[in-house]
C-alpha atoms as a PDB file:
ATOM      1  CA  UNK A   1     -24.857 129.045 174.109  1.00  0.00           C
ATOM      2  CA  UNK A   2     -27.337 126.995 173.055  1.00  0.00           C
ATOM      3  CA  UNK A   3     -29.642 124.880 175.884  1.00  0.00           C
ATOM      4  CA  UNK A   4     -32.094 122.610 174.060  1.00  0.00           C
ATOM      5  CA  UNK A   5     -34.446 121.824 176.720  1.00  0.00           C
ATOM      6  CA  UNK A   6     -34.656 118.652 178.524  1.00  0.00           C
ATOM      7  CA  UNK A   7     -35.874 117.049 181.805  1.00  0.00           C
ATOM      8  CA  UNK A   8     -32.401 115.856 182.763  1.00  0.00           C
ATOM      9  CA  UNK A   9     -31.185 114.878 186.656  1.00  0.00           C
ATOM     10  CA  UNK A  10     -28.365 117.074 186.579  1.00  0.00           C
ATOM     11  CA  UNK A  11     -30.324 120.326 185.396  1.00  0.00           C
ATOM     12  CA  UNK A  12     -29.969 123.284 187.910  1.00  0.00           C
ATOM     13  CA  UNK A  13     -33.643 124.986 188.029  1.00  0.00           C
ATOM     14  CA  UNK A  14     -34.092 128.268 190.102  1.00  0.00           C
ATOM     15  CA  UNK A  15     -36.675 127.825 192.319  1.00  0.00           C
ATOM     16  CA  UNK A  16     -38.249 124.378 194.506  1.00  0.00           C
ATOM     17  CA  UNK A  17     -40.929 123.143 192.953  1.00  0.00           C
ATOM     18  CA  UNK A  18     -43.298 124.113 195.521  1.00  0.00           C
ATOM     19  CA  UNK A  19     -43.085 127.804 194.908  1.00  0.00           C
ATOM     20  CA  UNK A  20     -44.067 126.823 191.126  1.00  0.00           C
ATOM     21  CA  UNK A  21     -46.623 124.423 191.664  1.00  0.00           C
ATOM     22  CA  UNK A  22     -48.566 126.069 194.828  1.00  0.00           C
ATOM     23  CA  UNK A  23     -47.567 129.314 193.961  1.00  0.00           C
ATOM     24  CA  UNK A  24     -46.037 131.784 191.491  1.00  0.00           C
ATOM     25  CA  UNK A  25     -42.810 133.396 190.873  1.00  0.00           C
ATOM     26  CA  UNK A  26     -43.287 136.867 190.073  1.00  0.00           C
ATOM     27  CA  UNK A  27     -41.063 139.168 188.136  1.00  0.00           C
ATOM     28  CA  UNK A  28     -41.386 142.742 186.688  1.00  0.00           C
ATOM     29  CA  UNK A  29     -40.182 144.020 183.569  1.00  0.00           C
ATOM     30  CA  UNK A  30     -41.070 146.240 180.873  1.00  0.00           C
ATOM     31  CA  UNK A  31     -43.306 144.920 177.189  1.00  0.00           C
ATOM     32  CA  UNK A  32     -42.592 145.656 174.436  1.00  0.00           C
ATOM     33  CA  UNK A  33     -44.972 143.851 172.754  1.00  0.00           C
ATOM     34  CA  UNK A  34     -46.039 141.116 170.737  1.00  0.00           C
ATOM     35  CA  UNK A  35     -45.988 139.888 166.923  1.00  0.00           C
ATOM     36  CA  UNK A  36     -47.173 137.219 165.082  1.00  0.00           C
ATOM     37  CA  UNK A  37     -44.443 135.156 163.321  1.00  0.00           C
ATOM     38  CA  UNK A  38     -44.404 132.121 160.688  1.00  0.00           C
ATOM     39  CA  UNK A  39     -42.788 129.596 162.906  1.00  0.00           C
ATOM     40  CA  UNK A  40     -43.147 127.884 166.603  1.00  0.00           C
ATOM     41  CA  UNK A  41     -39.198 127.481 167.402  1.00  0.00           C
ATOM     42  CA  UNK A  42     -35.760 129.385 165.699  1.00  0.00           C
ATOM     43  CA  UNK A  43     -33.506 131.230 166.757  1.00  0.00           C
ATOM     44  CA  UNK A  44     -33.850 133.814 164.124  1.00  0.00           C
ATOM     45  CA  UNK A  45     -37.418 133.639 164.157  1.00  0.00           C
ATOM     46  CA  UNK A  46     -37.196 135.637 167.500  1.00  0.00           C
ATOM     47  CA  UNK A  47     -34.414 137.677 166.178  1.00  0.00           C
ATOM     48  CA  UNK A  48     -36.527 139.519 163.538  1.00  0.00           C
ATOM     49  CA  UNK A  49     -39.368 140.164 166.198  1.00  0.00           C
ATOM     50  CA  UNK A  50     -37.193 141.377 168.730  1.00  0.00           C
ATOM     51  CA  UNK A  51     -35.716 144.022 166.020  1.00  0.00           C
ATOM     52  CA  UNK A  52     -39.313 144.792 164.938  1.00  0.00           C
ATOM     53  CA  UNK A  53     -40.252 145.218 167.890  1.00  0.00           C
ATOM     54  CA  UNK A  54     -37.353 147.364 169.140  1.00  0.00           C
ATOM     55  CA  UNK A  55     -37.334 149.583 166.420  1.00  0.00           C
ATOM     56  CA  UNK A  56     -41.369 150.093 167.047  1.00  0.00           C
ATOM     57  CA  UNK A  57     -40.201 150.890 170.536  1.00  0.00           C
ATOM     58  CA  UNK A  58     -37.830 153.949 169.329  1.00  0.00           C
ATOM     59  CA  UNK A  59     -40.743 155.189 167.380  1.00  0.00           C
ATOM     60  CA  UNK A  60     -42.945 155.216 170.673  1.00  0.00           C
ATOM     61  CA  UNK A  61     -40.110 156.879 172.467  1.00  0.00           C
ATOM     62  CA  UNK A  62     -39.447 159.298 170.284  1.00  0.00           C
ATOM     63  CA  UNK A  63     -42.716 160.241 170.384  1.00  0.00           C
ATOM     64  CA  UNK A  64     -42.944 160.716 174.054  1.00  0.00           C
ATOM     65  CA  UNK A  65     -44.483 157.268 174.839  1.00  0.00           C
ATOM     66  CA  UNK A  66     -43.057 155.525 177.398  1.00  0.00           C
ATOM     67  CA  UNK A  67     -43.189 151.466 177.396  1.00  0.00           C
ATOM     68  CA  UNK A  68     -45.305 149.537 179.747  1.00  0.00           C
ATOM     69  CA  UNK A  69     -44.302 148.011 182.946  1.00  0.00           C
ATOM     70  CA  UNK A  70     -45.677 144.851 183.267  1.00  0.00           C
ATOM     71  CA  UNK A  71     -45.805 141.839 186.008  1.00  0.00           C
ATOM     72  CA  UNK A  72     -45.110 138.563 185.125  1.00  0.00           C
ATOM     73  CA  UNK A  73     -46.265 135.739 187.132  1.00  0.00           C
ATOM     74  CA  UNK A  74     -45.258 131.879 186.489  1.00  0.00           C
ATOM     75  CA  UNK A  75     -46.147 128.779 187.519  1.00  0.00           C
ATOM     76  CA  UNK A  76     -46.946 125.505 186.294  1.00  0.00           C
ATOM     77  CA  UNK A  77     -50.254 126.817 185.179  1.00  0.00           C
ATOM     78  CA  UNK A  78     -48.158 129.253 183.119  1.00  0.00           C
ATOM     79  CA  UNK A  79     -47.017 132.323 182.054  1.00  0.00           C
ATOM     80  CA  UNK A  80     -49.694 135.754 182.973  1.00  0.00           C
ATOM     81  CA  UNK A  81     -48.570 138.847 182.117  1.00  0.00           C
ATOM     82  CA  UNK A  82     -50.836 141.756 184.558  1.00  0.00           C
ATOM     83  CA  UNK A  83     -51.055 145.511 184.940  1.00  0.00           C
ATOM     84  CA  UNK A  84     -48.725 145.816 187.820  1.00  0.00           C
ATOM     85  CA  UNK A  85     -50.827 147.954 190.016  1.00  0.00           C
ATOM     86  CA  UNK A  86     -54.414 146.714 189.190  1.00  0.00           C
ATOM     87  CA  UNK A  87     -53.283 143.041 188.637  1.00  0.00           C
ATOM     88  CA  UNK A  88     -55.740 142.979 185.464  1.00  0.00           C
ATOM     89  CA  UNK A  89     -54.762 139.842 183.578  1.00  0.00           C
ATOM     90  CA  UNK A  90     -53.283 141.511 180.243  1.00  0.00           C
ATOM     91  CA  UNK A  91     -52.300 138.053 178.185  1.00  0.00           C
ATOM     92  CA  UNK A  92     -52.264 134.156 180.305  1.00  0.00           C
ATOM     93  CA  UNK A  93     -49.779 132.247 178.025  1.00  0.00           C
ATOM     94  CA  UNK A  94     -50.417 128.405 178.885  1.00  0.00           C
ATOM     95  CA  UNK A  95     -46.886 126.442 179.189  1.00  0.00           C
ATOM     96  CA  UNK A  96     -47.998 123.453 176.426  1.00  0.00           C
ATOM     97  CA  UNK A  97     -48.680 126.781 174.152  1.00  0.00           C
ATOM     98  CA  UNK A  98     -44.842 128.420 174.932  1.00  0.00           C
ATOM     99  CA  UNK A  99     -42.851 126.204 172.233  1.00  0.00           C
ATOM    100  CA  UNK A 100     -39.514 128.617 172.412  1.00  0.00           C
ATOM    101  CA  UNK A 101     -38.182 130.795 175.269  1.00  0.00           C
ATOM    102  CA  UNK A 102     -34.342 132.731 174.604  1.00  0.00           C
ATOM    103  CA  UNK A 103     -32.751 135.628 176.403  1.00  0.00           C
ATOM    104  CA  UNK A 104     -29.768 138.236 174.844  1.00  0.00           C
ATOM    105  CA  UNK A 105     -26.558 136.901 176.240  1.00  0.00           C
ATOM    106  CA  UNK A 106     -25.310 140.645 174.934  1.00  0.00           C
ATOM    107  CA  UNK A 107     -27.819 142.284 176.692  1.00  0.00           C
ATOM    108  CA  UNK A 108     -29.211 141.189 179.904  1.00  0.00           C
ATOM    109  CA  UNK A 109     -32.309 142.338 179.697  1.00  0.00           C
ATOM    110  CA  UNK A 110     -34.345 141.109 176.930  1.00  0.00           C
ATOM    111  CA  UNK A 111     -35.593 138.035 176.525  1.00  0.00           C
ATOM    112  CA  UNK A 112     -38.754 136.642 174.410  1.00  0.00           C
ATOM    113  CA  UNK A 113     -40.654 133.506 173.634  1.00  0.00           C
ATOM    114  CA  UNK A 114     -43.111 132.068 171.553  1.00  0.00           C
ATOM    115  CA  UNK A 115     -46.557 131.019 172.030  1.00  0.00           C
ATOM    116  CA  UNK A 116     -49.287 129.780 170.168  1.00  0.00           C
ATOM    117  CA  UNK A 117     -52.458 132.190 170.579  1.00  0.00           C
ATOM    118  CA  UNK A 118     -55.504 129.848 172.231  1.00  0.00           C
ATOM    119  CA  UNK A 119     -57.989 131.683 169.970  1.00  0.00           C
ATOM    120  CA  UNK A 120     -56.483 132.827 166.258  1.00  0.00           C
ATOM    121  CA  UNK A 121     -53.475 129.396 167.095  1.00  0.00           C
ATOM    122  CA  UNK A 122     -51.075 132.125 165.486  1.00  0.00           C
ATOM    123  CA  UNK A 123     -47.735 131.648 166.965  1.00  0.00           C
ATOM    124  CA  UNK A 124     -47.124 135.355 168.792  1.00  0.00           C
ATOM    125  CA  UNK A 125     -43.604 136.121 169.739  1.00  0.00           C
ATOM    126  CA  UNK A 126     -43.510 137.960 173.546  1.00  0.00           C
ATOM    127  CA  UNK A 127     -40.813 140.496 174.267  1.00  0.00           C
ATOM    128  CA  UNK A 128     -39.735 141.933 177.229  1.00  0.00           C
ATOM    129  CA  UNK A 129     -37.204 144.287 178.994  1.00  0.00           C
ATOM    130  CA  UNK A 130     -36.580 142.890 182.360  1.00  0.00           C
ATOM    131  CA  UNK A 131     -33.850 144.890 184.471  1.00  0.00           C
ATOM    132  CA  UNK A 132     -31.066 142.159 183.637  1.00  0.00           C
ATOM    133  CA  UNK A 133     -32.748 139.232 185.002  1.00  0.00           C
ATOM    134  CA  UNK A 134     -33.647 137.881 181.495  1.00  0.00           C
ATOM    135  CA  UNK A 135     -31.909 134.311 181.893  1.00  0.00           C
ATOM    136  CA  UNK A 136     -33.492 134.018 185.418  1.00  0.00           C
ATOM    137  CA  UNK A 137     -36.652 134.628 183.918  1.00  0.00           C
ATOM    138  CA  UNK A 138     -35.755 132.211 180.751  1.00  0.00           C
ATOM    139  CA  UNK A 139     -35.202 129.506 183.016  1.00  0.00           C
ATOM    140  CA  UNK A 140     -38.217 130.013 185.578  1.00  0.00           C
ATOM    141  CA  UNK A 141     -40.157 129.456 182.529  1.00  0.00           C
ATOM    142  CA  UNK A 142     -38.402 125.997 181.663  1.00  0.00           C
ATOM    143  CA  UNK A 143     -38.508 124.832 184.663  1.00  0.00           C
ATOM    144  CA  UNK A 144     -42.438 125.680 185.265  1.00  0.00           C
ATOM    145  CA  UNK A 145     -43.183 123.613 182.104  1.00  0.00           C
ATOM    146  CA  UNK A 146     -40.794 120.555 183.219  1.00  0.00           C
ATOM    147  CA  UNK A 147     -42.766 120.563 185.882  1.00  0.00           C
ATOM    148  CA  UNK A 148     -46.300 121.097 184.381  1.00  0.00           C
ATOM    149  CA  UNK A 149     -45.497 118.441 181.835  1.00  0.00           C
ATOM    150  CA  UNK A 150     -44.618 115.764 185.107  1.00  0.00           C
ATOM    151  CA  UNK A 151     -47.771 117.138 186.529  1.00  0.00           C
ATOM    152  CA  UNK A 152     -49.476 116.315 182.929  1.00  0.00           C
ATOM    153  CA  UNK A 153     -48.388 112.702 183.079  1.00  0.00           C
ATOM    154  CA  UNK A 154     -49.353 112.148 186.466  1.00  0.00           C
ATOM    155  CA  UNK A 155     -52.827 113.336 186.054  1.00  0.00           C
ATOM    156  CA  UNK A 156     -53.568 110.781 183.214  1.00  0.00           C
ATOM    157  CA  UNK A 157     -52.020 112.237 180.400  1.00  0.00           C
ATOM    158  CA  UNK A 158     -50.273 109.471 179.283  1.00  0.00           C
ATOM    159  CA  UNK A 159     -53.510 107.529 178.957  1.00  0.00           C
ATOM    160  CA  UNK A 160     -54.443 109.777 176.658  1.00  0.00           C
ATOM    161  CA  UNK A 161     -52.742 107.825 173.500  1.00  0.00           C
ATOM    162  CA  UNK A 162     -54.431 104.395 175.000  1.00  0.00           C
ATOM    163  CA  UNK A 163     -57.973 106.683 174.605  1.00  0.00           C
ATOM    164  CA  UNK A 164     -57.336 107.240 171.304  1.00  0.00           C
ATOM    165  CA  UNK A 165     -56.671 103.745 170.436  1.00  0.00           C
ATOM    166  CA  UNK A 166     -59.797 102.525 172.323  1.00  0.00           C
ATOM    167  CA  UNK A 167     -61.692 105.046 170.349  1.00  0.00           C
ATOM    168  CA  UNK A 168     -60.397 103.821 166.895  1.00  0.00           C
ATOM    169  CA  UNK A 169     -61.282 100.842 167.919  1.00  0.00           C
ATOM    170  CA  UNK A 170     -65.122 101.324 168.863  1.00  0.00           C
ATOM    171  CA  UNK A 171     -64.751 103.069 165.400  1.00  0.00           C
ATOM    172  CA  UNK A 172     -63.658 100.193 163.931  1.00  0.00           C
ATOM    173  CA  UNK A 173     -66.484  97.733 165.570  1.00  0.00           C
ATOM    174  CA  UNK A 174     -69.373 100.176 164.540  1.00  0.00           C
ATOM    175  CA  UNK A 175     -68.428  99.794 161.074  1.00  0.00           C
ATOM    176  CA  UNK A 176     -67.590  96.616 160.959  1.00  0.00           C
ATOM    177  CA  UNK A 177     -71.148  96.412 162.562  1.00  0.00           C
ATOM    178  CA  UNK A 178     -72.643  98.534 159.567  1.00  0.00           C
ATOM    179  CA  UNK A 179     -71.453  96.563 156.826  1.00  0.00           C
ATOM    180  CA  UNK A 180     -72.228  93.348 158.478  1.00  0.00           C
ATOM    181  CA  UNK A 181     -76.032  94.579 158.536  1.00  0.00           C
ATOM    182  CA  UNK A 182     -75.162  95.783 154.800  1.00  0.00           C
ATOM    183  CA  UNK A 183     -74.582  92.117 153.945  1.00  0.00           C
ATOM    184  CA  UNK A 184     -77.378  90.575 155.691  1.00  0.00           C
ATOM    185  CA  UNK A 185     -79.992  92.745 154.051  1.00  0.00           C
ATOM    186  CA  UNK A 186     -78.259  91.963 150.221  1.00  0.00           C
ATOM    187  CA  UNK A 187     -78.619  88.268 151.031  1.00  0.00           C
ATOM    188  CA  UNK A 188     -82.373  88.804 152.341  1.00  0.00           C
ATOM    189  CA  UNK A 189     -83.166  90.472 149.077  1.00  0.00           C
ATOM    190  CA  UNK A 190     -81.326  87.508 146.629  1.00  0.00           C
ATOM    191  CA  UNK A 191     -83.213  85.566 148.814  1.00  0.00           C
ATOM    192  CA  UNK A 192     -86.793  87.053 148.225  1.00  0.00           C
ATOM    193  CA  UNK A 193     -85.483  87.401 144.185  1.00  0.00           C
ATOM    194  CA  UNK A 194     -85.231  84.140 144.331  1.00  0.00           C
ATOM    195  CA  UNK A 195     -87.846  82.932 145.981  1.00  0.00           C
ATOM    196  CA  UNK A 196     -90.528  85.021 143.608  1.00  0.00           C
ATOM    197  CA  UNK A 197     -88.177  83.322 140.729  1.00  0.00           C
ATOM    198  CA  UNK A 198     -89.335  80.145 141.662  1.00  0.00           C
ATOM    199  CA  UNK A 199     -92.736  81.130 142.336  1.00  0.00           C
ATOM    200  CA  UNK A 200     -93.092  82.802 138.598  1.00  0.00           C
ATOM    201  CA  UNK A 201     -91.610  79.700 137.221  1.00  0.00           C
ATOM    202  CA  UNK A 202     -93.499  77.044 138.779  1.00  0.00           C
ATOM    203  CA  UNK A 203     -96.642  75.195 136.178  1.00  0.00           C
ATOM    204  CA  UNK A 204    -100.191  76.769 136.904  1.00  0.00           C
ATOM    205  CA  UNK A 205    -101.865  74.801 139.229  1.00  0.00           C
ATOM    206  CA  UNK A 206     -99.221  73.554 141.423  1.00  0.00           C
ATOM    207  CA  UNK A 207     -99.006  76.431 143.609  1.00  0.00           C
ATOM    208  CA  UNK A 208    -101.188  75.970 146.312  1.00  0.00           C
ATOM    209  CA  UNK A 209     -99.729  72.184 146.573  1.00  0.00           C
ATOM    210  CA  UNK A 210     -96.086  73.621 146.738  1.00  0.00           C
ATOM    211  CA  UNK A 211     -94.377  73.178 149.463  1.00  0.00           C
ATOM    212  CA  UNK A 212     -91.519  75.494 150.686  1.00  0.00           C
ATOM    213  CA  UNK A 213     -87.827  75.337 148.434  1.00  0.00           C
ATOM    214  CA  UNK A 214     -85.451  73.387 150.310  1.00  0.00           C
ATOM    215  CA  UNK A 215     -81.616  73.376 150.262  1.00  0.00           C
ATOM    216  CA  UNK A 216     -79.897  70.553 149.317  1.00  0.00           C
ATOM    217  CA  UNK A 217     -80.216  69.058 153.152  1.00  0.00           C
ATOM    218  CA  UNK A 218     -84.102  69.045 152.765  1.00  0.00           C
ATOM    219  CA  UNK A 219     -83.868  72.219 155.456  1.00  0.00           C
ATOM    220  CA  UNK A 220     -86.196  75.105 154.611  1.00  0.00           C
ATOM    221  CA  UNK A 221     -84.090  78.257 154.259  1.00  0.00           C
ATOM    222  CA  UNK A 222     -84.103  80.500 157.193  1.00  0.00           C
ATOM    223  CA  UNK A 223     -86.113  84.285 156.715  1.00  0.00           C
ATOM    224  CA  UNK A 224     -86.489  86.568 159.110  1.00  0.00           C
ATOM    225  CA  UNK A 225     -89.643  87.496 157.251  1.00  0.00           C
ATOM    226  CA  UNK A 226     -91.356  84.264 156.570  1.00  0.00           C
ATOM    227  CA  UNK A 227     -90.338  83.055 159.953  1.00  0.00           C
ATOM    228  CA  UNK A 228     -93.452  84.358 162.158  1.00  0.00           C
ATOM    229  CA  UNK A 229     -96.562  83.080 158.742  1.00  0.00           C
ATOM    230  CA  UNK A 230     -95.006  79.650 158.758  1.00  0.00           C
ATOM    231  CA  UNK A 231     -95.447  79.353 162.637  1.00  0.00           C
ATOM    232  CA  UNK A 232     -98.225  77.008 162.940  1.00  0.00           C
ATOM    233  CA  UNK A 233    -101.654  78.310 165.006  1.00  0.00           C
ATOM    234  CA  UNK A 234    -102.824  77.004 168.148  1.00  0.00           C
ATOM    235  CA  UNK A 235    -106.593  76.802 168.011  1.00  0.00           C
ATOM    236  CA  UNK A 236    -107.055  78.888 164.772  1.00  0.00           C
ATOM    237  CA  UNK A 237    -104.857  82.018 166.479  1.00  0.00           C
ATOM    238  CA  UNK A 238    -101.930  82.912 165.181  1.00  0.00           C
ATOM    239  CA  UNK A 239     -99.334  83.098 168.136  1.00  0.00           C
ATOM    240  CA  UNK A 240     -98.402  86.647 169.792  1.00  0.00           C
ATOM    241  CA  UNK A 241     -96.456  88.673 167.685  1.00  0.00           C
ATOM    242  CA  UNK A 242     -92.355  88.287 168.828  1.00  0.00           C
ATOM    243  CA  UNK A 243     -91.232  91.662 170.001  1.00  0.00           C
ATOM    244  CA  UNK A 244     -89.274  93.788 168.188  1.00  0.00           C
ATOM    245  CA  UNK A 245     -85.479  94.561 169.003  1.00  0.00           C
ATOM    246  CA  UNK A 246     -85.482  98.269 170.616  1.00  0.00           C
ATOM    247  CA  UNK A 247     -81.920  99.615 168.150  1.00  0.00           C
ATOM    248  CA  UNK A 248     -82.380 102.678 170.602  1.00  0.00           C
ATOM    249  CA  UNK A 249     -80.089 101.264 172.969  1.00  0.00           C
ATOM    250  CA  UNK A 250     -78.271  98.093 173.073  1.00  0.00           C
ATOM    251  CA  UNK A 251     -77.730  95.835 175.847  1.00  0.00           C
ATOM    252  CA  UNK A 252     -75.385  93.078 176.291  1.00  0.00           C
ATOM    253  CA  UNK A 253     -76.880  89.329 177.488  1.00  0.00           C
ATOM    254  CA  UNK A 254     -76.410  90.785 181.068  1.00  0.00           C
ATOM    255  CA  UNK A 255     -78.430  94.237 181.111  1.00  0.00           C
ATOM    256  CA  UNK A 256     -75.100  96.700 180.755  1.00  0.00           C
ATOM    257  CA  UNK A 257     -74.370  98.732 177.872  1.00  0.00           C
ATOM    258  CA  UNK A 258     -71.730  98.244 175.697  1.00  0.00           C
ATOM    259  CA  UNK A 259     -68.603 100.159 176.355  1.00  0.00           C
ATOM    260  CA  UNK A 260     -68.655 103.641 174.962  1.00  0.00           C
ATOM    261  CA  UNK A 261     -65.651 105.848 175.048  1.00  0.00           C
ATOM    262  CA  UNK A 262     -67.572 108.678 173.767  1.00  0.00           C
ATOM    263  CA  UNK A 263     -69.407 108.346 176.737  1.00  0.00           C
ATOM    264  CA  UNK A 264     -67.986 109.782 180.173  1.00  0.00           C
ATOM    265  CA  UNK A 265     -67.970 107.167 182.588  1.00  0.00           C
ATOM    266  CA  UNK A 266     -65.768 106.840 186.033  1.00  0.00           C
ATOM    267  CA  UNK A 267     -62.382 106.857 183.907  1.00  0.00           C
ATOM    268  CA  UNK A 268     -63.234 108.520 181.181  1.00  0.00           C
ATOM    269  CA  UNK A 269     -63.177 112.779 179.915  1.00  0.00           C
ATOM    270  CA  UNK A 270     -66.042 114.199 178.227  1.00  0.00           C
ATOM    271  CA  UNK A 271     -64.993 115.273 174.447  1.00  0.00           C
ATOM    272  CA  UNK A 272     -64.255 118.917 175.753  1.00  0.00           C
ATOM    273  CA  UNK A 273     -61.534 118.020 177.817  1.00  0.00           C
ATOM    274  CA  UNK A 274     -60.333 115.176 175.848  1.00  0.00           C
ATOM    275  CA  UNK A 275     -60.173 117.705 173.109  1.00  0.00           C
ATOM    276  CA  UNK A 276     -57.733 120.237 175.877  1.00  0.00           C
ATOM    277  CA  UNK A 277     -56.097 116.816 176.748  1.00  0.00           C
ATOM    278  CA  UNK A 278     -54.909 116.128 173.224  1.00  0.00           C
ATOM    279  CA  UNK A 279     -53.949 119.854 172.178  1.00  0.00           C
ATOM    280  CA  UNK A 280     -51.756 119.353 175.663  1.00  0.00           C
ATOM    281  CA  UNK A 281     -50.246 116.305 174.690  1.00  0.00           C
ATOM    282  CA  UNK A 282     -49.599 117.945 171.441  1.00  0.00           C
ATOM    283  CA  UNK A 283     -47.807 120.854 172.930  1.00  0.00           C
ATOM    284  CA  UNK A 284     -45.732 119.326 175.402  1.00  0.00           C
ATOM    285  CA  UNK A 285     -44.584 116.827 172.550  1.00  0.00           C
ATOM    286  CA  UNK A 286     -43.374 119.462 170.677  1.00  0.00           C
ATOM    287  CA  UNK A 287     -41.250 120.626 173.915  1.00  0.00           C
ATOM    288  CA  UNK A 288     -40.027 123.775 174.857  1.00  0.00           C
ATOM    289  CA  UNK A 289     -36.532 125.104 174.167  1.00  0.00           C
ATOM    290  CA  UNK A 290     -34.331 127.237 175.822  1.00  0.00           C
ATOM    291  CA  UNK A 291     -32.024 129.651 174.120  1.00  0.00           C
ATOM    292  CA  UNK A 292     -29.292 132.120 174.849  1.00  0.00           C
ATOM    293  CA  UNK A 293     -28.603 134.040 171.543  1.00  0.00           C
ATOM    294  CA  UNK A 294     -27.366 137.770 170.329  1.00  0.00           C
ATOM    295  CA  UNK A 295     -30.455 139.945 169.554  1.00  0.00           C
ATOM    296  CA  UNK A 296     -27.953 143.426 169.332  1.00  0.00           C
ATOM    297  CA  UNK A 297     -26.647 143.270 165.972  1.00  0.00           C
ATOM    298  CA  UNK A 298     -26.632 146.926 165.342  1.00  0.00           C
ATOM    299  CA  UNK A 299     -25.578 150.064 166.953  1.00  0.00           C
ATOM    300  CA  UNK A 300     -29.612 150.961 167.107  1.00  0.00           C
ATOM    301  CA  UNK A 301     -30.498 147.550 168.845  1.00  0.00           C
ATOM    302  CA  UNK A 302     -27.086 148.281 171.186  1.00  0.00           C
ATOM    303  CA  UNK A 303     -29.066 151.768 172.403  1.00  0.00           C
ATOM    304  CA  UNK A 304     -32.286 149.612 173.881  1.00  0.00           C
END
């Protein structure tokens, strides 16, 4: 039986969403360890790493080993696997990183899932021996990360896609800023090129009775450079010196700063959590699904 997960009205969860959200749900069961695999989701994905796995397992056993108990705890914060007596956190699988959860529908007890490793972002494969409670289990875990992805949009997740957009578009203005600057300094130069044209041109002589070029309105041509020398002088001073533009920090006509979304105001993240908001956004898209499958396919497997 397959159950793709979904959030639907009709879905029968385990537990009250209290006991996930304000508390855990614990379980015990046996590990039998982890292994990396190629993909996030498949049913035979988990297959092969429950048989690899297993057949590690018999080598342990046969050597006298005996496999680990563990404890697992869930909850919308998500999946911690402990050392049942000194509660030492062994692994803490985060829901948005647990893309694929199944349990045996042969065998009651196993069941595995998939998540993506926060350090080497290696998709690890889980497996576990759980005393015949593996579907309960399966479905605590769905459940936890329905509930953690609600939790997700209510806590401003879904604005995270309208921050991204804002962002592009401060992009956007900053380099639409940069090549207008780009522009203005190519038509100061063909300006001065011109102007020292003229100048090299002009008879011998006439050059201290020139006057200015004009455009064809009789209007000098504006220059931000010329602009302050053609000032005229009040009582043979030149005029104080016009203050330069600070580009340090800009400020609108009222005082405020422009609008920064790099910049972590009253409704906006600094870019460390923005960064852990979009890898969450990213992993709950993906979605986690559910899976009942056969992991005994031979009579080694059907001795676990």
């Amino acid at each position: 039986m397959n159950r793709a997960f979904s959030r639907k009205k009709d879905k029968t969860w385990m537990h009250t969403p209290e006991a996930l959200s304000k508390h855990f749900i614990p379980y015990n069961a046996k590990f039998l360890g982890s292994t990396e695999v190629e993909q996030p989701k498949g049913t035979e994905v988990v297959r092969d790493a429950v048989r690899k796995l297993k057949f590690a397992r018999h080598i342990k056993k046969s050597e006298g080993q005996k496999i680990p108990k563990v404890e697992l705890q869930i909850s919308i914060y998500g999946v911690k696997i402990l050392e049942p007596k000194t509660k030492e956190v062994q692994h803490n699988c985060q829901l948005h990183r647990i893309s694929f959860c199944a349990d045996d529908k042969t065998d009651k007890r196993i069941f595995t899932f998939i998540c993506k490793d926060s350090e080497s972002n290696k998709h690890l494969c889980y497996v576990f021996d759980s005393e015949k409670c593996a579907e309960e289990i399966t479905l605590t875990i769905g459940q936890a990360f329905d509930l953690a992805y609600r939790k997700f949009l209510e806590s401003g997740g879904k604005d995270v896609e309208t921050r991204k957009q804002i962002a592009g578009l401060q992009k956007r203005i900053q380099d639409l800023e940069t090549e207008n600057m780009e522009l203005k300094n190519k038509v100061q130069d063909l300006e001065n090129q011109l102007r020292i044209t003229q100048v090299s041109t002009s008879p011998a002589g006439s050059m201290t009775s020139q006057s200015p070029s004009t455009d064809i309105f009789d209007m000098i041509p504006f220059s931000p450079i010329s602009h302050q020398s053609s000032m005229p002088t009040r009582n043979g001073t030149q005029p104080p010196p016009v203050p330069s533009r600070s580009t340090e920090i800009k400020r609108d006509l009222f005082g405020a700063e422009p609008f920064d979304p790099f910049n972590c105001g009253a409704a906006d993240f600094p870019p460390d959590i923005q960064s852990k908001l979009d890898e969450m956004q990213e992993g709950f898209k993906m979605g986690l699904t559910l899976e009942g499958t056969v992991f005994c396919l031979d009579p080694l497997d059907s001795r676990c």
